[in-house]
C-alpha atoms as a PDB file:
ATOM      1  CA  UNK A   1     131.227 105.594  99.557  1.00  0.00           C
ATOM      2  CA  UNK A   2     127.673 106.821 100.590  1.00  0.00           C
ATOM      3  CA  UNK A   3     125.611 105.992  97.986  1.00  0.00           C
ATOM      4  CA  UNK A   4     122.569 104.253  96.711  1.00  0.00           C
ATOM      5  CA  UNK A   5     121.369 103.635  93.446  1.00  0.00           C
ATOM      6  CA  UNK A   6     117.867 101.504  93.269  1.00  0.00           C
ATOM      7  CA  UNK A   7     116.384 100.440  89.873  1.00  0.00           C
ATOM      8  CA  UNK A   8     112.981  98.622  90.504  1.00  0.00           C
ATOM      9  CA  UNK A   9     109.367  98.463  90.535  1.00  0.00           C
ATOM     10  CA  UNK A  10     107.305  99.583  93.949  1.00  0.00           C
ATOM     11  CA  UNK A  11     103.965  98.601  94.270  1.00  0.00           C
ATOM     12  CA  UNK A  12     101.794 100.118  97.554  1.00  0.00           C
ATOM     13  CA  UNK A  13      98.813  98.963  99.792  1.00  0.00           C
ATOM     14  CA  UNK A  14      97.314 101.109 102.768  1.00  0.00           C
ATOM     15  CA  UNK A  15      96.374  98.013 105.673  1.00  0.00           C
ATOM     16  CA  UNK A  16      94.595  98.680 108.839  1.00  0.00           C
ATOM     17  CA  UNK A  17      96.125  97.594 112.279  1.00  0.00           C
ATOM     18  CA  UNK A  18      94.791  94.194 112.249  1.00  0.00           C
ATOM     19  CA  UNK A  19      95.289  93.393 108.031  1.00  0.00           C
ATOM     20  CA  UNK A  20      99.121  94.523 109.163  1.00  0.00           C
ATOM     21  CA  UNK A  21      99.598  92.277 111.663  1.00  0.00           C
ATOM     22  CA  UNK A  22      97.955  89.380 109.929  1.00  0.00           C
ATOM     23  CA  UNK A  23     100.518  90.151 107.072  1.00  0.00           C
ATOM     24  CA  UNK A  24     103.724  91.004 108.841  1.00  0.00           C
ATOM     25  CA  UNK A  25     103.677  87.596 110.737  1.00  0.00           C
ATOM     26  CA  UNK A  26     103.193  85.659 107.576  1.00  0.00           C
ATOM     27  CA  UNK A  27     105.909  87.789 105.833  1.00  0.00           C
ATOM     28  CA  UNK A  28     108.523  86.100 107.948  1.00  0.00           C
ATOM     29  CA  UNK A  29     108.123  82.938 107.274  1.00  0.00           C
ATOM     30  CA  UNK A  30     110.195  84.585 103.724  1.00  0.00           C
ATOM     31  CA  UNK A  31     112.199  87.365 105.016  1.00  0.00           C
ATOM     32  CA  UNK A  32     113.401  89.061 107.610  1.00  0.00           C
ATOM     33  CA  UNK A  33     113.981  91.955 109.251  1.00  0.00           C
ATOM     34  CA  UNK A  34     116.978  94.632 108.140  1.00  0.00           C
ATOM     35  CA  UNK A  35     119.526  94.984 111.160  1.00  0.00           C
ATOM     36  CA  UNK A  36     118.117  98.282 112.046  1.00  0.00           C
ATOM     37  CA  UNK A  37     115.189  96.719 112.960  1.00  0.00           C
ATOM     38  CA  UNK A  38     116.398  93.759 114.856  1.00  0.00           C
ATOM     39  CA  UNK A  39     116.941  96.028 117.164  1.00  0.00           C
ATOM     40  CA  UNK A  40     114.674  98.473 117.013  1.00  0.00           C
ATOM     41  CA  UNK A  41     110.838  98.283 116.489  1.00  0.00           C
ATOM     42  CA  UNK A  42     111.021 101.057 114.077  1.00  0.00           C
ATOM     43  CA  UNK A  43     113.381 103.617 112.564  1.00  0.00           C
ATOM     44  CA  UNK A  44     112.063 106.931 111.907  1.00  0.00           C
ATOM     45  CA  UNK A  45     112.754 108.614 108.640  1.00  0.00           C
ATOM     46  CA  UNK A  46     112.001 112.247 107.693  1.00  0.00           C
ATOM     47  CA  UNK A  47     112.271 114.378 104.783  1.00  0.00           C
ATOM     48  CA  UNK A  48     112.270 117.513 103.526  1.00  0.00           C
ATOM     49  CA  UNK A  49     110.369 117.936  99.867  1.00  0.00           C
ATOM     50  CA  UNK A  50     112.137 120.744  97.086  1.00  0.00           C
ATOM     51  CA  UNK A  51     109.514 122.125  94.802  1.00  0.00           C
ATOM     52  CA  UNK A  52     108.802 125.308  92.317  1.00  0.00           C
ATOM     53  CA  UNK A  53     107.267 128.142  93.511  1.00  0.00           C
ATOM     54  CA  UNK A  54     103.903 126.680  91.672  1.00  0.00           C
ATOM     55  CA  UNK A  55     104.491 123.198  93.130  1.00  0.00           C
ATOM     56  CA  UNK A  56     105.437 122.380  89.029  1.00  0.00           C
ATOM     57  CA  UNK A  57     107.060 119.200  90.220  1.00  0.00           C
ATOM     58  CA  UNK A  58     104.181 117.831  92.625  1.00  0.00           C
ATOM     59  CA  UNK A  59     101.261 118.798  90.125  1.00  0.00           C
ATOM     60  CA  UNK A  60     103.230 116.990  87.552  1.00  0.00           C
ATOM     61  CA  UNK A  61     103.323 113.975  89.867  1.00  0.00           C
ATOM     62  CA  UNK A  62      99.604 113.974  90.190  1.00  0.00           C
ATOM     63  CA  UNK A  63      98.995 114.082  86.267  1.00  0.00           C
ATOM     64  CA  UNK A  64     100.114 110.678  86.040  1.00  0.00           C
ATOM     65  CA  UNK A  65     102.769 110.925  83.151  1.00  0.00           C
ATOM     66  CA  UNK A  66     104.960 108.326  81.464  1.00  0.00           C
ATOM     67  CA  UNK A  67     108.094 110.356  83.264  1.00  0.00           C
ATOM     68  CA  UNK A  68     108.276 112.374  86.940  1.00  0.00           C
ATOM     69  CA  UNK A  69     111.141 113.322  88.876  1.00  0.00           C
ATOM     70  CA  UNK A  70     111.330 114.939  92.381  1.00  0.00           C
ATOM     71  CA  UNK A  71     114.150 116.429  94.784  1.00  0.00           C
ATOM     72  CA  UNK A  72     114.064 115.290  98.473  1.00  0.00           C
ATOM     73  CA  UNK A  73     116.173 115.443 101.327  1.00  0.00           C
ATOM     74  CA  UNK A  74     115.857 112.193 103.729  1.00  0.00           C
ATOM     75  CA  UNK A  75     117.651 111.988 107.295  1.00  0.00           C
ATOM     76  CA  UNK A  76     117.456 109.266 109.774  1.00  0.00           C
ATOM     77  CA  UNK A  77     115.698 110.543 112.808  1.00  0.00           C
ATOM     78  CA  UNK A  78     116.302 114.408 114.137  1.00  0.00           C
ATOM     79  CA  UNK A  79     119.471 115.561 112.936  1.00  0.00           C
ATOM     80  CA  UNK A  80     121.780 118.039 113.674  1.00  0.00           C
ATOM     81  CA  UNK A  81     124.027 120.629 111.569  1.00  0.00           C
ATOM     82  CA  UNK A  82     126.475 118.178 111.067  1.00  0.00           C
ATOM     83  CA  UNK A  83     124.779 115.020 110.554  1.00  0.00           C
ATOM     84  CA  UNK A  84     124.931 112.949 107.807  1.00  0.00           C
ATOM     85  CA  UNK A  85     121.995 113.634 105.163  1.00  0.00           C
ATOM     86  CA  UNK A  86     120.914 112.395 102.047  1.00  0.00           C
ATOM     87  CA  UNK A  87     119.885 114.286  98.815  1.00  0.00           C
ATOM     88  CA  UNK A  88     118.167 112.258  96.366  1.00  0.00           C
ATOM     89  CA  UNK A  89     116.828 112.258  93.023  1.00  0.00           C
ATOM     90  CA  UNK A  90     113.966 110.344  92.846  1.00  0.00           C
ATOM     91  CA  UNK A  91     112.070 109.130  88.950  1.00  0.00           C
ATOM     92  CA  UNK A  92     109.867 107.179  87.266  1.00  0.00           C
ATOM     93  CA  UNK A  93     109.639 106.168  84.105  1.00  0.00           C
ATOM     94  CA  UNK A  94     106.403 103.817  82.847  1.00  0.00           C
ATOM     95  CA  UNK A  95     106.534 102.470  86.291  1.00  0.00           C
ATOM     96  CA  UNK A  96     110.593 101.902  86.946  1.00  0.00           C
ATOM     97  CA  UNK A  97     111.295 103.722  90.174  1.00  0.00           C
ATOM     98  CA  UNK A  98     114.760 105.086  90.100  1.00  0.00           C
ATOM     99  CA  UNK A  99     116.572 106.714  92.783  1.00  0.00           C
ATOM    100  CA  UNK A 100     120.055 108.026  93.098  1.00  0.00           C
ATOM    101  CA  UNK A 101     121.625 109.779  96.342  1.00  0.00           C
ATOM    102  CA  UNK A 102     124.403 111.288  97.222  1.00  0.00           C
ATOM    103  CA  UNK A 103     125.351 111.471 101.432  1.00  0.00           C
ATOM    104  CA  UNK A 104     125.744 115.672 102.181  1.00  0.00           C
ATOM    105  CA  UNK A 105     126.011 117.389 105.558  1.00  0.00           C
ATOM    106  CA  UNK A 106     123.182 118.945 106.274  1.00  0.00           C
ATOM    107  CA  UNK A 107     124.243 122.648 106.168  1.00  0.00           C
ATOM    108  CA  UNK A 108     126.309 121.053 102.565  1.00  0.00           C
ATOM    109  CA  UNK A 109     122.879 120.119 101.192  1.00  0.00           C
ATOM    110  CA  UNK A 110     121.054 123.503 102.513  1.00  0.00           C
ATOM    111  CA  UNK A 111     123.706 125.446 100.866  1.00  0.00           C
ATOM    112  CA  UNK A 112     123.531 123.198  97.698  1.00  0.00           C
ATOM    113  CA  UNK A 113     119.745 123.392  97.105  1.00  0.00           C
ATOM    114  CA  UNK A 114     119.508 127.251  97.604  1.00  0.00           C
ATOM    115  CA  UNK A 115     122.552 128.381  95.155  1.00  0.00           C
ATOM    116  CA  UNK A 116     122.725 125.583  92.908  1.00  0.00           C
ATOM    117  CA  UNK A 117     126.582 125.526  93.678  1.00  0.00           C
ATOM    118  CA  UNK A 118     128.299 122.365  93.958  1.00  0.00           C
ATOM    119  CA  UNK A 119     129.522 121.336  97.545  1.00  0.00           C
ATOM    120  CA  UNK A 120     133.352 120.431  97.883  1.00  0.00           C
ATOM    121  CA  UNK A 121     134.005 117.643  97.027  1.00  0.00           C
ATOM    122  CA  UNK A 122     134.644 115.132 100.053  1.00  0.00           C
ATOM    123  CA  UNK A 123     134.966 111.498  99.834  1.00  0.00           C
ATOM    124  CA  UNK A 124     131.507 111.007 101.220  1.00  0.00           C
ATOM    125  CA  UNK A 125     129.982 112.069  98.283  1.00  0.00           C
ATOM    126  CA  UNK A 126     128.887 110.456  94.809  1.00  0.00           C
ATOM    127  CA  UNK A 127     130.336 113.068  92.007  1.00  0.00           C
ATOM    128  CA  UNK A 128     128.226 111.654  89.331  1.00  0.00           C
ATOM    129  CA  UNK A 129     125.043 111.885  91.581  1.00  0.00           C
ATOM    130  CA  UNK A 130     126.253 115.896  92.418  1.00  0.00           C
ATOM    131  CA  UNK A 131     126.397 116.411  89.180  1.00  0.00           C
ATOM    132  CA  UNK A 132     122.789 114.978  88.569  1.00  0.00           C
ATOM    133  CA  UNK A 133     121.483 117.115  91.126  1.00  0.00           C
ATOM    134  CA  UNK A 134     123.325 120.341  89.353  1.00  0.00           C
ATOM    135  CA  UNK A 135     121.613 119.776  86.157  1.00  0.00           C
ATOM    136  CA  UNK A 136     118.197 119.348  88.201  1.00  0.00           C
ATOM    137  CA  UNK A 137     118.467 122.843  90.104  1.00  0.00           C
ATOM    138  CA  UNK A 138     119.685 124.317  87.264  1.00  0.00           C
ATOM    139  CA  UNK A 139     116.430 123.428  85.301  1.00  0.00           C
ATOM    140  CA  UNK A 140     113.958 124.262  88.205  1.00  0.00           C
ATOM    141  CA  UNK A 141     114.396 127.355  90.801  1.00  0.00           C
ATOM    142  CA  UNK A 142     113.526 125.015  93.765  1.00  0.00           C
ATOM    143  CA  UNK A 143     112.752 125.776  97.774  1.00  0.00           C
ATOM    144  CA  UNK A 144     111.404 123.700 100.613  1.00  0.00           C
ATOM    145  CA  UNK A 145     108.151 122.903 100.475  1.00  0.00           C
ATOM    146  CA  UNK A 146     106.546 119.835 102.540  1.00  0.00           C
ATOM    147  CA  UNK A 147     108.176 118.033 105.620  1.00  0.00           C
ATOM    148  CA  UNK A 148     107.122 114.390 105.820  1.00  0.00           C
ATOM    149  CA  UNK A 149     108.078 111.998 108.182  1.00  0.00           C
ATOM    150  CA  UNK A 150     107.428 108.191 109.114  1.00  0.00           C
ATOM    151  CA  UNK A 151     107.774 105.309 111.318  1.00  0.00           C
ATOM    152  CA  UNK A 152     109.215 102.292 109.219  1.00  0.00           C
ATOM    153  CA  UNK A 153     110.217  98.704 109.638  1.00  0.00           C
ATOM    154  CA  UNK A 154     111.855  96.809 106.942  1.00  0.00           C
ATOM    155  CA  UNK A 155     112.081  93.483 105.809  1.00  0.00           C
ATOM    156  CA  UNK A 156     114.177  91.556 103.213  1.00  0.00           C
ATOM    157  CA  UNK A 157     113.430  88.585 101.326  1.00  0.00           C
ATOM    158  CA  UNK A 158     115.623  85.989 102.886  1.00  0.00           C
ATOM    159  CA  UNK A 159     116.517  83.675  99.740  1.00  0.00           C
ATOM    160  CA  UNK A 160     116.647  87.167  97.414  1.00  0.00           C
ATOM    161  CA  UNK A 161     117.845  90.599  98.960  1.00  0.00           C
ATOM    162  CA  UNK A 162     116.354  92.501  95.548  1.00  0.00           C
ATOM    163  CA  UNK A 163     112.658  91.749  96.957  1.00  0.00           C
ATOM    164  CA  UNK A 164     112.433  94.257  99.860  1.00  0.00           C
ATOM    165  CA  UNK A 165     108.544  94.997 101.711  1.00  0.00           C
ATOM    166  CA  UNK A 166     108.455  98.214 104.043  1.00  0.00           C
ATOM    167  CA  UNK A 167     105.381  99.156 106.676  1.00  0.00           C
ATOM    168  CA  UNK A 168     105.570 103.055 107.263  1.00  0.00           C
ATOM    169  CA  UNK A 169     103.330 104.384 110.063  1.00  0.00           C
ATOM    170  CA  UNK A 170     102.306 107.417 111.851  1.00  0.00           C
ATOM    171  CA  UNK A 171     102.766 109.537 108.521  1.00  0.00           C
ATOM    172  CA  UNK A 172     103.039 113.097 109.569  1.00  0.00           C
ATOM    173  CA  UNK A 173     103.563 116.225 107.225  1.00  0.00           C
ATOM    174  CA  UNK A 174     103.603 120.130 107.876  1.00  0.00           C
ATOM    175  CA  UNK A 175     104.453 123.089 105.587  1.00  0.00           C
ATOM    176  CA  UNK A 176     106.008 125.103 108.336  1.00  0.00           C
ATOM    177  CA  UNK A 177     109.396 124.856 110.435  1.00  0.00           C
ATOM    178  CA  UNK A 178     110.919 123.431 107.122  1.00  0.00           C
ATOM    179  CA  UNK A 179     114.192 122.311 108.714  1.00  0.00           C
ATOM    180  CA  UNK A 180     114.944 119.008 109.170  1.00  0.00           C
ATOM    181  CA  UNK A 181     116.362 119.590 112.075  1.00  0.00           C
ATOM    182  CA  UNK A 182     113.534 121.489 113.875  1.00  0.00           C
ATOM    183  CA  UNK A 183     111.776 118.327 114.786  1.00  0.00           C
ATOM    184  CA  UNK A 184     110.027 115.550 113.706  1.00  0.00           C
ATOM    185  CA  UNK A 185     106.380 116.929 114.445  1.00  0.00           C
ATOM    186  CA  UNK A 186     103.285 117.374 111.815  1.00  0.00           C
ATOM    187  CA  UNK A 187     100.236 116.878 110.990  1.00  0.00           C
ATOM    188  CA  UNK A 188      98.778 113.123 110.616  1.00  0.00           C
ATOM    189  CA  UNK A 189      98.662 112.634 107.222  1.00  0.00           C
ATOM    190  CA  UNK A 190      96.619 108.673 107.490  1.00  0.00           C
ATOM    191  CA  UNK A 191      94.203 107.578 109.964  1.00  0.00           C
ATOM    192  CA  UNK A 192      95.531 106.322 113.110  1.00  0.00           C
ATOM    193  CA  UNK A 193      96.764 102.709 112.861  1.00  0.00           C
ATOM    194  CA  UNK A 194      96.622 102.754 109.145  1.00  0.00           C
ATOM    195  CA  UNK A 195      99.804 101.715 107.414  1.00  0.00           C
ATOM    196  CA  UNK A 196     101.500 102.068 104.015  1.00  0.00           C
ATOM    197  CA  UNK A 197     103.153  98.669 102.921  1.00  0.00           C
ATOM    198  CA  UNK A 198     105.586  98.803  99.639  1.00  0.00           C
ATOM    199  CA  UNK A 199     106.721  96.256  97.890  1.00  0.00           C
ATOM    200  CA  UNK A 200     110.055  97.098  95.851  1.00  0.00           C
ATOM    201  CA  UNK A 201     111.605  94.594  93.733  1.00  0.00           C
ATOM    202  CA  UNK A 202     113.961  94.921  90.962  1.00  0.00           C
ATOM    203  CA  UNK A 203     111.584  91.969  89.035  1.00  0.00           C
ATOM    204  CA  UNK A 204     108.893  91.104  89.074  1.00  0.00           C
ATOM    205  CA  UNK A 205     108.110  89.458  92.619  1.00  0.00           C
ATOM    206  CA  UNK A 206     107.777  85.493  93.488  1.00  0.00           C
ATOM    207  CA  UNK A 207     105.166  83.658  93.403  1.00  0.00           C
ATOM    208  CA  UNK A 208     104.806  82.797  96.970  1.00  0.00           C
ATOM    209  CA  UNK A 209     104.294  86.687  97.549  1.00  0.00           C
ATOM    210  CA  UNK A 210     101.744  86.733  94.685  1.00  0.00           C
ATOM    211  CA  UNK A 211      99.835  83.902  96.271  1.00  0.00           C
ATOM    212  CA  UNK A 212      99.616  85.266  99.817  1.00  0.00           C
ATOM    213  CA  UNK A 213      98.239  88.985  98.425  1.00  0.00           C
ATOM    214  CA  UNK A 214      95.941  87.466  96.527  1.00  0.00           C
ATOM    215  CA  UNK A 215      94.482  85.039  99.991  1.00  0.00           C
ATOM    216  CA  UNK A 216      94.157  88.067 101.873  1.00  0.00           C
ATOM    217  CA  UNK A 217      92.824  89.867  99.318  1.00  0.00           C
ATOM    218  CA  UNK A 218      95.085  92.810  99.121  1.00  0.00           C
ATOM    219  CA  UNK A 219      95.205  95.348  95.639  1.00  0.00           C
ATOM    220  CA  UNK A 220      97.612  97.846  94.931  1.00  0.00           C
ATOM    221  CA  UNK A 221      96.642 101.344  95.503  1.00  0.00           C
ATOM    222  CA  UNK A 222      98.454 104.898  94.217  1.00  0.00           C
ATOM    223  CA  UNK A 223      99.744 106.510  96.985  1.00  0.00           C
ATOM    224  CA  UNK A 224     102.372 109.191  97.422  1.00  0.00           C
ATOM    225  CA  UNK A 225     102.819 110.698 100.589  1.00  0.00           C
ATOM    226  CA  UNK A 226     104.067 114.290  98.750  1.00  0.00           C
ATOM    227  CA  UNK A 227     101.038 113.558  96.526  1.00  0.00           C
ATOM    228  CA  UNK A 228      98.627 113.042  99.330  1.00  0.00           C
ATOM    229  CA  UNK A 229      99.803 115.161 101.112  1.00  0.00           C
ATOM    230  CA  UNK A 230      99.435 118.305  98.712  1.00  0.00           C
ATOM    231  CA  UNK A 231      95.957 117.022  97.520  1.00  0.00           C
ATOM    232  CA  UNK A 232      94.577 117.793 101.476  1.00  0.00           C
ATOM    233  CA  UNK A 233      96.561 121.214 101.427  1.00  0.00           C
ATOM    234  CA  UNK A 234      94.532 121.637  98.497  1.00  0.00           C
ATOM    235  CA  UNK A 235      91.195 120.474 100.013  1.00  0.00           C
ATOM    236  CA  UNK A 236      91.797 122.366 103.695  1.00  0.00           C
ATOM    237  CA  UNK A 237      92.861 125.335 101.242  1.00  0.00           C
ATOM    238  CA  UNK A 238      89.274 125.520  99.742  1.00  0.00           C
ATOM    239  CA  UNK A 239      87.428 124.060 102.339  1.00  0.00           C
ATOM    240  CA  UNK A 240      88.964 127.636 104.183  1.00  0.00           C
ATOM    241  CA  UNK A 241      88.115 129.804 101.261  1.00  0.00           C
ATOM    242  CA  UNK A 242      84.389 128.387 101.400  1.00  0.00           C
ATOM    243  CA  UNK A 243      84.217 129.482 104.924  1.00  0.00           C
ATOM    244  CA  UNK A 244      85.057 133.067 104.730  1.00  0.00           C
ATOM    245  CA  UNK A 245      82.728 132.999 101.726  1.00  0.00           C
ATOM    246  CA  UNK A 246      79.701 132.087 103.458  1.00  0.00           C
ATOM    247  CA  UNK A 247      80.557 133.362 106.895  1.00  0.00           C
END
């Protein structure tokens, strides 16, 4: 069955070029890379953000409550009509992340998100998660908002798969063309050569970690791409405004 169901505690860094290699090659003397990524240098994800009409959800976010919740749509790479998408509900509560997701066509998860009707049932699915997501659109009248997409490479912690460390790259947004399919291209979102680490562990993380974040000197920073990303919409908005104003 396609589904995932994470419980755990992610904690994020933005690194430079050089501060990411520097940390990546120490990283494996722990873990190692996913299977993807054996292969391949990177995998590219890209999603597709739900919000109100008043970006409720997203302003929510960036209040910093004990509780927030968001709808997204993730694919792997470009996909097509048929391809194999997932619709997640993604929430936090006094720090746990936890996300549930349910695997949808893509035209299945379209046609979910806009009527709020359930998708028949196939054995791809996650029934409990469905219903999740019915309750969810039920109590917010959602539509697309923000397309966000990445570069990632993964690694796991080799003596405890629970500790997993990502490096996303190249983080690119746009608030047009909001169809997954329509291409992976945007906006950059970070400076060039800056990268988002996470660390997501269901504990808290080993001491071996702790130690080598402290040497290189490394503190946790808040940093949602969504969040980030509406914050400059915000700033270009005004910055705009302020230039018909004086012009």
């Amino acid at each position: 069955m396609a589904i995932e169901v994470f419980n755990r505690y992610e904690n994020k860094y933005l690194l430079d070029h050089e501060a990411y290699l520097t940390f990546y090659n120490r990283l494996l003397e722990y873990m190692e890379l996913d299977e993807y990524n054996k292969q391949h240098e990177f995998y590219s994800i890209s999603n597709l953000y739900f919000d109100t009409q008043n970006d409720a959800l997203i302003r929510n976010s960036l209040a910093k409550p004990k509780y927030k919740e968001k709808l997204r749509l993730r694919a792997y790479g470009v996909p097509n009509e048929d391809a194999k998408v997932y619709l997640e509900i993604k929430k936090k509560v006094f720090g746990l992340v936890n996300k549930r997701r349910t695997a949808l066509q893509l035209n299945e998860a379209y046609d979910f998100v806009r009527t709020g009707l359930e998708p028949e049932f196939k054995d791809y699915m996650n029934k409990q998660v469905i219903n999740e997501i019915t309750y969810f659109l039920k109590r917010y009248e959602l539509q697309p908002k923000v397309y966000l997409a990445y570069e990632r490479k993964a690694l796991f912690c080799k003596q405890n798969r629970d500790l997993r460390i990502t490096f996303d790259t190249n983080i690119r947004s746009r608030r047009y063309d909001l169809k997954l399919e329509n291409g992976d291209h945007g906006e950059p979102l970070v400076e060039n050569g800056q990268w988002l680490m996470e660390v997501k562990a269901e504990k808290t993380v080993p001491m071996w970690l702790s130690r080598m974040l402290s040497e290189h000197e490394m503190f946790r920073t808040s940093f949602s791409k969504y969040g980030n990303e509406y914050k400059k919409m915000l700033k270009n908005g005004n910055a705009e405004r302020e230039s018909v104003i004086y012009a």
